[in-house]
PDB file of N, CA and C in Angstrom:
ATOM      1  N   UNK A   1      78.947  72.791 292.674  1.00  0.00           N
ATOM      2  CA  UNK A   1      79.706  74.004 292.880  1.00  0.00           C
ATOM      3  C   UNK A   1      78.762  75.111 293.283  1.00  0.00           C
ATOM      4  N   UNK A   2      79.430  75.585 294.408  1.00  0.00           N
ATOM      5  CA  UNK A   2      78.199  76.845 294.668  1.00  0.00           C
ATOM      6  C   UNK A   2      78.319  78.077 294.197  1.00  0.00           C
ATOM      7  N   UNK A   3      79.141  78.260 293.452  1.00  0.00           N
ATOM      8  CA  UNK A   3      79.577  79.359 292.523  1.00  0.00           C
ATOM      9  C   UNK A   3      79.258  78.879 291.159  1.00  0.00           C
ATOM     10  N   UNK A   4      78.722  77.840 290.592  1.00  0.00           N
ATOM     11  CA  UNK A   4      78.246  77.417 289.630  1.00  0.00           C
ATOM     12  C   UNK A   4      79.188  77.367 288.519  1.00  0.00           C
ATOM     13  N   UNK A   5      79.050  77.045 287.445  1.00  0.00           N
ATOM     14  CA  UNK A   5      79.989  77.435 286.260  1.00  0.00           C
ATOM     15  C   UNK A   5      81.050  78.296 286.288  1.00  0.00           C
ATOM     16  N   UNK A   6      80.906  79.270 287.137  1.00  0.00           N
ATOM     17  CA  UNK A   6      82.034  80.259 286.802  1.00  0.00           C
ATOM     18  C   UNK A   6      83.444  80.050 287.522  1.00  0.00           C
ATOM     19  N   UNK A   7      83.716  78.901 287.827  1.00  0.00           N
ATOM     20  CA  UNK A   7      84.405  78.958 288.587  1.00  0.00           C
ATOM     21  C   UNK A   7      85.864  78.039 287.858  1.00  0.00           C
ATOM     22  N   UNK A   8      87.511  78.538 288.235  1.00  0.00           N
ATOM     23  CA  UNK A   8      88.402  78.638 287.345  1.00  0.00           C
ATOM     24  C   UNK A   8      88.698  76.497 287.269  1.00  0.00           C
ATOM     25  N   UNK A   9      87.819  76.028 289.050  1.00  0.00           N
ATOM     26  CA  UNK A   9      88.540  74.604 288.511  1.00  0.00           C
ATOM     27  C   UNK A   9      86.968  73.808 288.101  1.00  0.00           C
ATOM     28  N   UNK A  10      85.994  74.747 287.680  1.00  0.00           N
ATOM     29  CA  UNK A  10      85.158  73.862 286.838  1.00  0.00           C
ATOM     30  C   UNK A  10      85.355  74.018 285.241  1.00  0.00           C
ATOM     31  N   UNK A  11      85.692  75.135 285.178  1.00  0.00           N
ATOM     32  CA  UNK A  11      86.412  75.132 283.975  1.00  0.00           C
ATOM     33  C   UNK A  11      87.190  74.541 283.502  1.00  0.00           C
ATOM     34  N   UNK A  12      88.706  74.275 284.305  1.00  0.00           N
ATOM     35  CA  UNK A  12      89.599  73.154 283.921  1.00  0.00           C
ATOM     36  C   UNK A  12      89.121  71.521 284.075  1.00  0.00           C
ATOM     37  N   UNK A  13      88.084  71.325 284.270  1.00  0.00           N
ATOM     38  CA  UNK A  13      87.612  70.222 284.263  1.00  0.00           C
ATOM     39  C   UNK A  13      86.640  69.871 282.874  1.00  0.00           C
ATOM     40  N   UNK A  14      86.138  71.277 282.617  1.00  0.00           N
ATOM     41  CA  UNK A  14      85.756  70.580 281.322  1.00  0.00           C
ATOM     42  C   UNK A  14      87.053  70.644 280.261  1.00  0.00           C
ATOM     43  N   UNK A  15      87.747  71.644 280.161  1.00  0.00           N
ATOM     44  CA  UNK A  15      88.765  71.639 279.459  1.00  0.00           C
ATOM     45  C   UNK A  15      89.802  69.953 279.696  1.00  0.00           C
ATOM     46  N   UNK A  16      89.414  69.724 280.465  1.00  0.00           N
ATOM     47  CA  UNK A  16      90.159  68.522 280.691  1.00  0.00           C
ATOM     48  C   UNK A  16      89.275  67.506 281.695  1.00  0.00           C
ATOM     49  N   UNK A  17      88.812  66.305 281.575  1.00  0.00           N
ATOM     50  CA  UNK A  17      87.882  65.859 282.779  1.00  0.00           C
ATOM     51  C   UNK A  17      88.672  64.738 283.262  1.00  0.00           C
ATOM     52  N   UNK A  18      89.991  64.480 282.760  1.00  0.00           N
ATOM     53  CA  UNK A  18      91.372  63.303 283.799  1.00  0.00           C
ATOM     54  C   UNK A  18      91.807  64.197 284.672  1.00  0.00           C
ATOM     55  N   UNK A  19      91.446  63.800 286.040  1.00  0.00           N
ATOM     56  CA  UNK A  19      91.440  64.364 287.152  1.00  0.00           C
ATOM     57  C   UNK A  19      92.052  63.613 288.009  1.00  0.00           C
ATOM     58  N   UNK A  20      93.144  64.352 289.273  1.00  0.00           N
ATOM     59  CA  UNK A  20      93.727  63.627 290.365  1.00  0.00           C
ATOM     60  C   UNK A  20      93.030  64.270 291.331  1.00  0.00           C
ATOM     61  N   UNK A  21      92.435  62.735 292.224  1.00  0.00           N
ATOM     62  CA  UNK A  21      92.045  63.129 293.715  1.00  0.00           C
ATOM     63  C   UNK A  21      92.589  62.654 294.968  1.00  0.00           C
ATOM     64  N   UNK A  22      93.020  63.961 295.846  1.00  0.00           N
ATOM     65  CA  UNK A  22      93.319  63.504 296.731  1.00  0.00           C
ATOM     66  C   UNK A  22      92.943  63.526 298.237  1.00  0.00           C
ATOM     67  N   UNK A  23      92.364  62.553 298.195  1.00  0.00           N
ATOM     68  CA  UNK A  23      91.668  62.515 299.956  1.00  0.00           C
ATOM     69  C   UNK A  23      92.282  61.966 301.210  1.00  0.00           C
ATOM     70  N   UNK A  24      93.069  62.765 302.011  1.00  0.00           N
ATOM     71  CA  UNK A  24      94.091  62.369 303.405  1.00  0.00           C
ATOM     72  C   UNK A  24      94.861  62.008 302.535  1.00  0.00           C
ATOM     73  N   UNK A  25      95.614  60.472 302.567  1.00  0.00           N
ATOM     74  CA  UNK A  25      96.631  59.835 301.979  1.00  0.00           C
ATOM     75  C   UNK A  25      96.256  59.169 300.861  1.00  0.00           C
ATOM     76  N   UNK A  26      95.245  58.881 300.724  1.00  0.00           N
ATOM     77  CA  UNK A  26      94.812  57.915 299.385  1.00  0.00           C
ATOM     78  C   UNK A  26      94.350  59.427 298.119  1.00  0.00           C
ATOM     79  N   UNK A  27      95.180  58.545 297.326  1.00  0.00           N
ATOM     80  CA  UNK A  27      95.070  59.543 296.199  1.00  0.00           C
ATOM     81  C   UNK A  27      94.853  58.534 294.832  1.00  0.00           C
ATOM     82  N   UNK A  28      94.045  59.274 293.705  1.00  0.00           N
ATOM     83  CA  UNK A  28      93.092  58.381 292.693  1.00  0.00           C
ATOM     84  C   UNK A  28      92.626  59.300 291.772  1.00  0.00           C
ATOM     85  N   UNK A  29      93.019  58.701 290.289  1.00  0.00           N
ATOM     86  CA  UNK A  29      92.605  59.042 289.001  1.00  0.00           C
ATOM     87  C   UNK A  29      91.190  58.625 288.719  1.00  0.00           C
ATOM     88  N   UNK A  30      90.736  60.142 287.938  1.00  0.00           N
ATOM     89  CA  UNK A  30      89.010  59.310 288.144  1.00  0.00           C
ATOM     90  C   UNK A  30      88.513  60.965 286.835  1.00  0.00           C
ATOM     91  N   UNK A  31      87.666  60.668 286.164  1.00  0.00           N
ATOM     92  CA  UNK A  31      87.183  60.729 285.409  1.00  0.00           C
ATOM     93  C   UNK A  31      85.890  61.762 285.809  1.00  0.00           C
ATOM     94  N   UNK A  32      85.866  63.202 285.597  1.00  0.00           N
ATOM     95  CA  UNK A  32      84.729  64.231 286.204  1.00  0.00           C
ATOM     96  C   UNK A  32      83.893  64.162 285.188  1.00  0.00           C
ATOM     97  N   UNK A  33      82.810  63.559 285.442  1.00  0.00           N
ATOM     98  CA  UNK A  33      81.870  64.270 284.320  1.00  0.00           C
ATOM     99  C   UNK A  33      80.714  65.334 285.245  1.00  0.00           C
ATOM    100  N   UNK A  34      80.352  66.102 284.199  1.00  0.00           N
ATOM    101  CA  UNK A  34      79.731  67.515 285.043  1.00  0.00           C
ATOM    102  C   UNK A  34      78.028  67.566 284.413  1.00  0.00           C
ATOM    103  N   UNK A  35      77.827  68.438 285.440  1.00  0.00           N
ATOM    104  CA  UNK A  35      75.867  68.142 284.787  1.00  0.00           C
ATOM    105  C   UNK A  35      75.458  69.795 285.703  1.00  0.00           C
ATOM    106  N   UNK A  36      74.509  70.563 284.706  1.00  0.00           N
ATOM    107  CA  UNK A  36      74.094  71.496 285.285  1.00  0.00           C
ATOM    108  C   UNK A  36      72.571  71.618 285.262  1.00  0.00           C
ATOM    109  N   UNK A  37      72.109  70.212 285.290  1.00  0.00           N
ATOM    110  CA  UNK A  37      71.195  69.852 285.385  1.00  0.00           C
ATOM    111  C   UNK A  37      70.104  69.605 286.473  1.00  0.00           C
ATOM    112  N   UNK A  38      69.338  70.930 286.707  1.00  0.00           N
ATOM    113  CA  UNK A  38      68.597  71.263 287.864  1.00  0.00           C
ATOM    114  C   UNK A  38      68.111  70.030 288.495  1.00  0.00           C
ATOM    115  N   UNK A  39      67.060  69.145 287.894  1.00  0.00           N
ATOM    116  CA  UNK A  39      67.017  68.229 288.458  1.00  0.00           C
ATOM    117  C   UNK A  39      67.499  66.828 288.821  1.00  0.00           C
ATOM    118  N   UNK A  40      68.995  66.750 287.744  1.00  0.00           N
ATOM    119  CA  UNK A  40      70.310  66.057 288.640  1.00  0.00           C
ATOM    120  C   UNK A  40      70.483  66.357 289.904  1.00  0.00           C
ATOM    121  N   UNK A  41      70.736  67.372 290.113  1.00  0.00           N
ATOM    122  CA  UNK A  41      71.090  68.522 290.894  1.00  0.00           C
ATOM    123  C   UNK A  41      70.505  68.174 292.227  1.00  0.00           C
ATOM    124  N   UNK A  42      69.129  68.278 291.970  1.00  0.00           N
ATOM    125  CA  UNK A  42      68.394  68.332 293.043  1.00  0.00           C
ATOM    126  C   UNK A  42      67.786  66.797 293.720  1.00  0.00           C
ATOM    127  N   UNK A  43      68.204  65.867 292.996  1.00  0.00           N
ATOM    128  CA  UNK A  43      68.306  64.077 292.942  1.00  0.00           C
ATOM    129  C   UNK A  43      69.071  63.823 293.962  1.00  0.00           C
ATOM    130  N   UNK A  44      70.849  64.672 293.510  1.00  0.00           N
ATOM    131  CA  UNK A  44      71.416  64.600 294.513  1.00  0.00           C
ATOM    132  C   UNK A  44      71.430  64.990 295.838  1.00  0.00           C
ATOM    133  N   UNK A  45      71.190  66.448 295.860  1.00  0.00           N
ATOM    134  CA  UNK A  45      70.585  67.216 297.292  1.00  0.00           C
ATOM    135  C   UNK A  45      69.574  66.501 297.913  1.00  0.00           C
ATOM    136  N   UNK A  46      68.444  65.740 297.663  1.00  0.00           N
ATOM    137  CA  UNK A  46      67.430  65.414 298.278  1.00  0.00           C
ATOM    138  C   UNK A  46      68.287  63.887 298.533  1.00  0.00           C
ATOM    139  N   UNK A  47      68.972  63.135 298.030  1.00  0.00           N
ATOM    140  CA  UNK A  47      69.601  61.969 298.398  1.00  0.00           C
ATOM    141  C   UNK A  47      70.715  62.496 299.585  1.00  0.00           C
ATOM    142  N   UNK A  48      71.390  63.090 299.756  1.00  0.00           N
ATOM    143  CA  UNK A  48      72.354  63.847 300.703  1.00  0.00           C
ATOM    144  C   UNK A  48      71.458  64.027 301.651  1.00  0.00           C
ATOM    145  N   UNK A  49      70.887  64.848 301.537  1.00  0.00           N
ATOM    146  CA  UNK A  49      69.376  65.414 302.508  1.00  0.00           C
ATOM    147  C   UNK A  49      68.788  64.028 303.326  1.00  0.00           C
ATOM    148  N   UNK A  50      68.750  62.999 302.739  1.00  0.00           N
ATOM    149  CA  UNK A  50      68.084  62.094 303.726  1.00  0.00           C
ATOM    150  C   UNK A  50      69.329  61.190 304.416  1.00  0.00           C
ATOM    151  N   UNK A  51      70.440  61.198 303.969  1.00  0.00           N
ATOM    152  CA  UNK A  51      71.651  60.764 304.779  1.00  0.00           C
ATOM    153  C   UNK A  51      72.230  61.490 305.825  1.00  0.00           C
ATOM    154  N   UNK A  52      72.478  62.238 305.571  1.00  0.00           N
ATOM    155  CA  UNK A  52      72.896  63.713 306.300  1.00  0.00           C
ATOM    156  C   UNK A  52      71.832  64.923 306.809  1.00  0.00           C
ATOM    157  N   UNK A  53      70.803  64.524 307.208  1.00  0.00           N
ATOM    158  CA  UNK A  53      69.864  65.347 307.655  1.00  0.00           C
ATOM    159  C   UNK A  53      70.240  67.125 307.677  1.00  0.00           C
ATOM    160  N   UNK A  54      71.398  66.765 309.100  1.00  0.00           N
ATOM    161  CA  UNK A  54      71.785  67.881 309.968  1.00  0.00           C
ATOM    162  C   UNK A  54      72.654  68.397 308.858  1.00  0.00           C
ATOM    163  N   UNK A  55      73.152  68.079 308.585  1.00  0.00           N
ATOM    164  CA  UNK A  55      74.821  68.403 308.095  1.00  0.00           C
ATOM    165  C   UNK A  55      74.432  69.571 306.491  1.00  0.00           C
ATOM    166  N   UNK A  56      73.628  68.622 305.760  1.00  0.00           N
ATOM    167  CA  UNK A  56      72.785  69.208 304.897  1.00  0.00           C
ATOM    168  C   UNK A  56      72.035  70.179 305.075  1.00  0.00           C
ATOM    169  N   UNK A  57      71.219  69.571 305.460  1.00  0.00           N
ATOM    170  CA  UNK A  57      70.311  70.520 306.196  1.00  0.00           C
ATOM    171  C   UNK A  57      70.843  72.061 306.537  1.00  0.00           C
ATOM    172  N   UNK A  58      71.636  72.424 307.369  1.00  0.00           N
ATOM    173  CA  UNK A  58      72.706  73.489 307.353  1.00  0.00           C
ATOM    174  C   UNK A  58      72.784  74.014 306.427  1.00  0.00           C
ATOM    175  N   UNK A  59      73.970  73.539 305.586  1.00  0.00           N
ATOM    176  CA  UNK A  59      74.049  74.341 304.511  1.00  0.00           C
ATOM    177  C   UNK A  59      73.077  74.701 303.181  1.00  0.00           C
ATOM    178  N   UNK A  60      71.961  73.824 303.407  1.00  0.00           N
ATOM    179  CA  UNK A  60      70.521  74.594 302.438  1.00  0.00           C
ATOM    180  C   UNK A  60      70.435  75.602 303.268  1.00  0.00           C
ATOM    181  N   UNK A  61      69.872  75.623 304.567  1.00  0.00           N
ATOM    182  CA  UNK A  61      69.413  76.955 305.491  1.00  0.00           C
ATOM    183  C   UNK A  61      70.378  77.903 305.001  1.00  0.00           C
ATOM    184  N   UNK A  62      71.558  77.540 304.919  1.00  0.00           N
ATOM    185  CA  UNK A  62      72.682  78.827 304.970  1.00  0.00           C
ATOM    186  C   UNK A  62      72.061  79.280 303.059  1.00  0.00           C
ATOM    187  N   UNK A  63      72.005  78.494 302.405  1.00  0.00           N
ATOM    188  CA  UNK A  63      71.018  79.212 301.199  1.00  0.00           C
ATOM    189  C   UNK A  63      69.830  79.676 301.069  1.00  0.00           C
ATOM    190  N   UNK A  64      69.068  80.001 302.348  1.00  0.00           N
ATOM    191  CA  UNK A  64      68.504  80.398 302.225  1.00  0.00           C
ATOM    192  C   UNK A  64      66.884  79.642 302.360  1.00  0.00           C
ATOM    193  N   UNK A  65      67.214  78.072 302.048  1.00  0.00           N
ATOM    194  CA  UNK A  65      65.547  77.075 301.992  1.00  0.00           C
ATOM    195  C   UNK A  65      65.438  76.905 303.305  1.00  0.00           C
ATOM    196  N   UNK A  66      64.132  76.416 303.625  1.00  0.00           N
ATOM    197  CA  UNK A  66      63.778  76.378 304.786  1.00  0.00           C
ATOM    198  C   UNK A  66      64.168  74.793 305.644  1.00  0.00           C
ATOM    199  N   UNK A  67      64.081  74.566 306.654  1.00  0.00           N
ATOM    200  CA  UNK A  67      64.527  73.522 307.639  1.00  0.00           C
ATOM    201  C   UNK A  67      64.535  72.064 306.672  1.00  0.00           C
ATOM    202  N   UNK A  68      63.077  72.272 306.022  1.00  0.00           N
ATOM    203  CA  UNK A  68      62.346  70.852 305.505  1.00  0.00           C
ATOM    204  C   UNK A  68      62.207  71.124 303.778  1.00  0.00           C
ATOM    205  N   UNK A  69      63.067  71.390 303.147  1.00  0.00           N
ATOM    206  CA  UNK A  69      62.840  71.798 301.966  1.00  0.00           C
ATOM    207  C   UNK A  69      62.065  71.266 301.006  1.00  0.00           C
ATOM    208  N   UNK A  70      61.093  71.725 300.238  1.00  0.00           N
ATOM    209  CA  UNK A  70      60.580  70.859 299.410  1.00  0.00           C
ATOM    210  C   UNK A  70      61.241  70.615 297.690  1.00  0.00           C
ATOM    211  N   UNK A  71      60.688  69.650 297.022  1.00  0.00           N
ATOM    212  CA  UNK A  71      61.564  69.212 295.969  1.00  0.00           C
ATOM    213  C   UNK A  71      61.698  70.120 294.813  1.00  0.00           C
ATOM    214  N   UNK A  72      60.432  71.180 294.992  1.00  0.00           N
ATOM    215  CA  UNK A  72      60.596  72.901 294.447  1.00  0.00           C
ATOM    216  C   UNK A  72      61.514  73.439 294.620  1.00  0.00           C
ATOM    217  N   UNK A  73      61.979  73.323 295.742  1.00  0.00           N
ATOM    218  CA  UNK A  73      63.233  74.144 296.641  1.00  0.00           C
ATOM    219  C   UNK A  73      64.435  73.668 296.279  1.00  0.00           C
ATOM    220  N   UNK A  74      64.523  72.123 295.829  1.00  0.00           N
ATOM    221  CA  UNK A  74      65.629  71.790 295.409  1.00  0.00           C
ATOM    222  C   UNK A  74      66.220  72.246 294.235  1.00  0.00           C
ATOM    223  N   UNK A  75      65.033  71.938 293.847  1.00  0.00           N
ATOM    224  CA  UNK A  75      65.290  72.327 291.662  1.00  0.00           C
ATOM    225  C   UNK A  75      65.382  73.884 291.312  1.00  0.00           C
ATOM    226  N   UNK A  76      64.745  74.827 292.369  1.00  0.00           N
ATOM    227  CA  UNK A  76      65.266  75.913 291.963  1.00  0.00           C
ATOM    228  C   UNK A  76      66.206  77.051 292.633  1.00  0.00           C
ATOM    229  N   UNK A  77      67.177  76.004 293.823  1.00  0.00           N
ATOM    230  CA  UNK A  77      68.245  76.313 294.020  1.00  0.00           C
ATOM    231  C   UNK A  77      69.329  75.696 293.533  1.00  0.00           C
ATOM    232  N   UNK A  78      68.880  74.680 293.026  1.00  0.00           N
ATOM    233  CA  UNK A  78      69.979  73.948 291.967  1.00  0.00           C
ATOM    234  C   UNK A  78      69.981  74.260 290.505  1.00  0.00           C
ATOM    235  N   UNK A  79      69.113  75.465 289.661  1.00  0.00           N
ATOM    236  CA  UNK A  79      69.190  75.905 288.937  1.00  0.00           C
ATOM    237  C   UNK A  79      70.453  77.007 288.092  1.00  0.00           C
ATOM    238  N   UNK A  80      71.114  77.761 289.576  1.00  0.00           N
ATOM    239  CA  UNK A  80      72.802  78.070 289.077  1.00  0.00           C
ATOM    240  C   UNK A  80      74.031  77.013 289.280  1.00  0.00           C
ATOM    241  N   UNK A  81      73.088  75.891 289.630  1.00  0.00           N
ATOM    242  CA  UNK A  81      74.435  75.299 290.404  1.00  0.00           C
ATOM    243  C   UNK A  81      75.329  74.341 289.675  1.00  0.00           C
ATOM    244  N   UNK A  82      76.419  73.550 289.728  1.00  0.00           N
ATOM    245  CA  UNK A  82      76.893  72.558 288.838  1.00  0.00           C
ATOM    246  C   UNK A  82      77.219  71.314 290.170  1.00  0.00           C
ATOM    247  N   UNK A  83      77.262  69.870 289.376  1.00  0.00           N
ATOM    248  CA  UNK A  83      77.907  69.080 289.951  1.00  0.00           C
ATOM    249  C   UNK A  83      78.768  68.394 289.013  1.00  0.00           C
ATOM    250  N   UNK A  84      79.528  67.726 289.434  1.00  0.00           N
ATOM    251  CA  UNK A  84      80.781  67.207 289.043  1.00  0.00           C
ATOM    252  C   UNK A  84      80.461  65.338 290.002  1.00  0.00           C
ATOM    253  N   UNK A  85      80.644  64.442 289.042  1.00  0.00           N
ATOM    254  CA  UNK A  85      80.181  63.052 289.498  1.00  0.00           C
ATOM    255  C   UNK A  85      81.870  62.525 289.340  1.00  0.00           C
ATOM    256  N   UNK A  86      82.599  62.393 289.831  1.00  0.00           N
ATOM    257  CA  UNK A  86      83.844  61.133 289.688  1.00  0.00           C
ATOM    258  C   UNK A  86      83.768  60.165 289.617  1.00  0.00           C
ATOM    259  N   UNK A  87      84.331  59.644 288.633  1.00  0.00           N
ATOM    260  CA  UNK A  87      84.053  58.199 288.083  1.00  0.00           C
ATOM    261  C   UNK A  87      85.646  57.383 288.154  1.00  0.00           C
ATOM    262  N   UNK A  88      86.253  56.876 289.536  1.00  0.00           N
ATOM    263  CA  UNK A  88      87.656  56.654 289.728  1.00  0.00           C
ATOM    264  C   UNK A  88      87.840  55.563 288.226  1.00  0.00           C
ATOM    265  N   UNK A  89      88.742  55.871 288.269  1.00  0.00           N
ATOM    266  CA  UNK A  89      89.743  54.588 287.198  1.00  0.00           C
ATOM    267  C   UNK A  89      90.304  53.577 287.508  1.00  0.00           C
ATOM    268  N   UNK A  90      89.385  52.210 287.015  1.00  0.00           N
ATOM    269  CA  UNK A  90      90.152  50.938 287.701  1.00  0.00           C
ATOM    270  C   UNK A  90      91.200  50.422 287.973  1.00  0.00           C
ATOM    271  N   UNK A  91      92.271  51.151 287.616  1.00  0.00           N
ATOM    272  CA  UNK A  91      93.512  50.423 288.123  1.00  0.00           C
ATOM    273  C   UNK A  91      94.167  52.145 289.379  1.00  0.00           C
ATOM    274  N   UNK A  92      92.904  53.282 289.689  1.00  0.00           N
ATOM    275  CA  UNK A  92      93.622  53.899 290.192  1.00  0.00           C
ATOM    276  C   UNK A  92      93.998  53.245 291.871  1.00  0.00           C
TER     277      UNK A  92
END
């Protein structure tokens, strides 16, 4: 979340973490667990980062890190940040 914690549907997710997702037509029960854990955080960004170069890449620049970020850069722009991992439900 790039608004980090404060935000009204990370809140209802911890208040509740049975979650419906819906992506185009396929829709699925799945289980949020959340982590504001800088270097979770930044595990993930640098894994995104090497799949998605460009795409990524972008939106770090638009925060501000530079083209080629280093793993400093990750952890302490992922220091306000939250993620949310979905864990679908086997019969969703």
């Amino acid at each position: 979340s790039a608004f980090g914690t404060r935000t009204d549907w990370y809140r209802n997710i911890l208040a509740d973490p049975g979650v419906r997702v819906r992506v185009g037509r396929k829709e699925f029960k799945a289980f949020a667990e959340t982590s504001t854990d800088p270097v979770r955080i930044a595990d993930f960004l640098d894994y995104r980062l090497a799949r998605h170069p460009h795409m990524i890449g972008m939106m770090l620049r638009a925060e501000g890190l530079p083209p080629s970020p280093s793993r400093q850069d990750l952890e302490s722009l992922a220091v306000d940040k939250a993620l949310v991992i979905l864990h679908p439900e086997e019969d969703s």
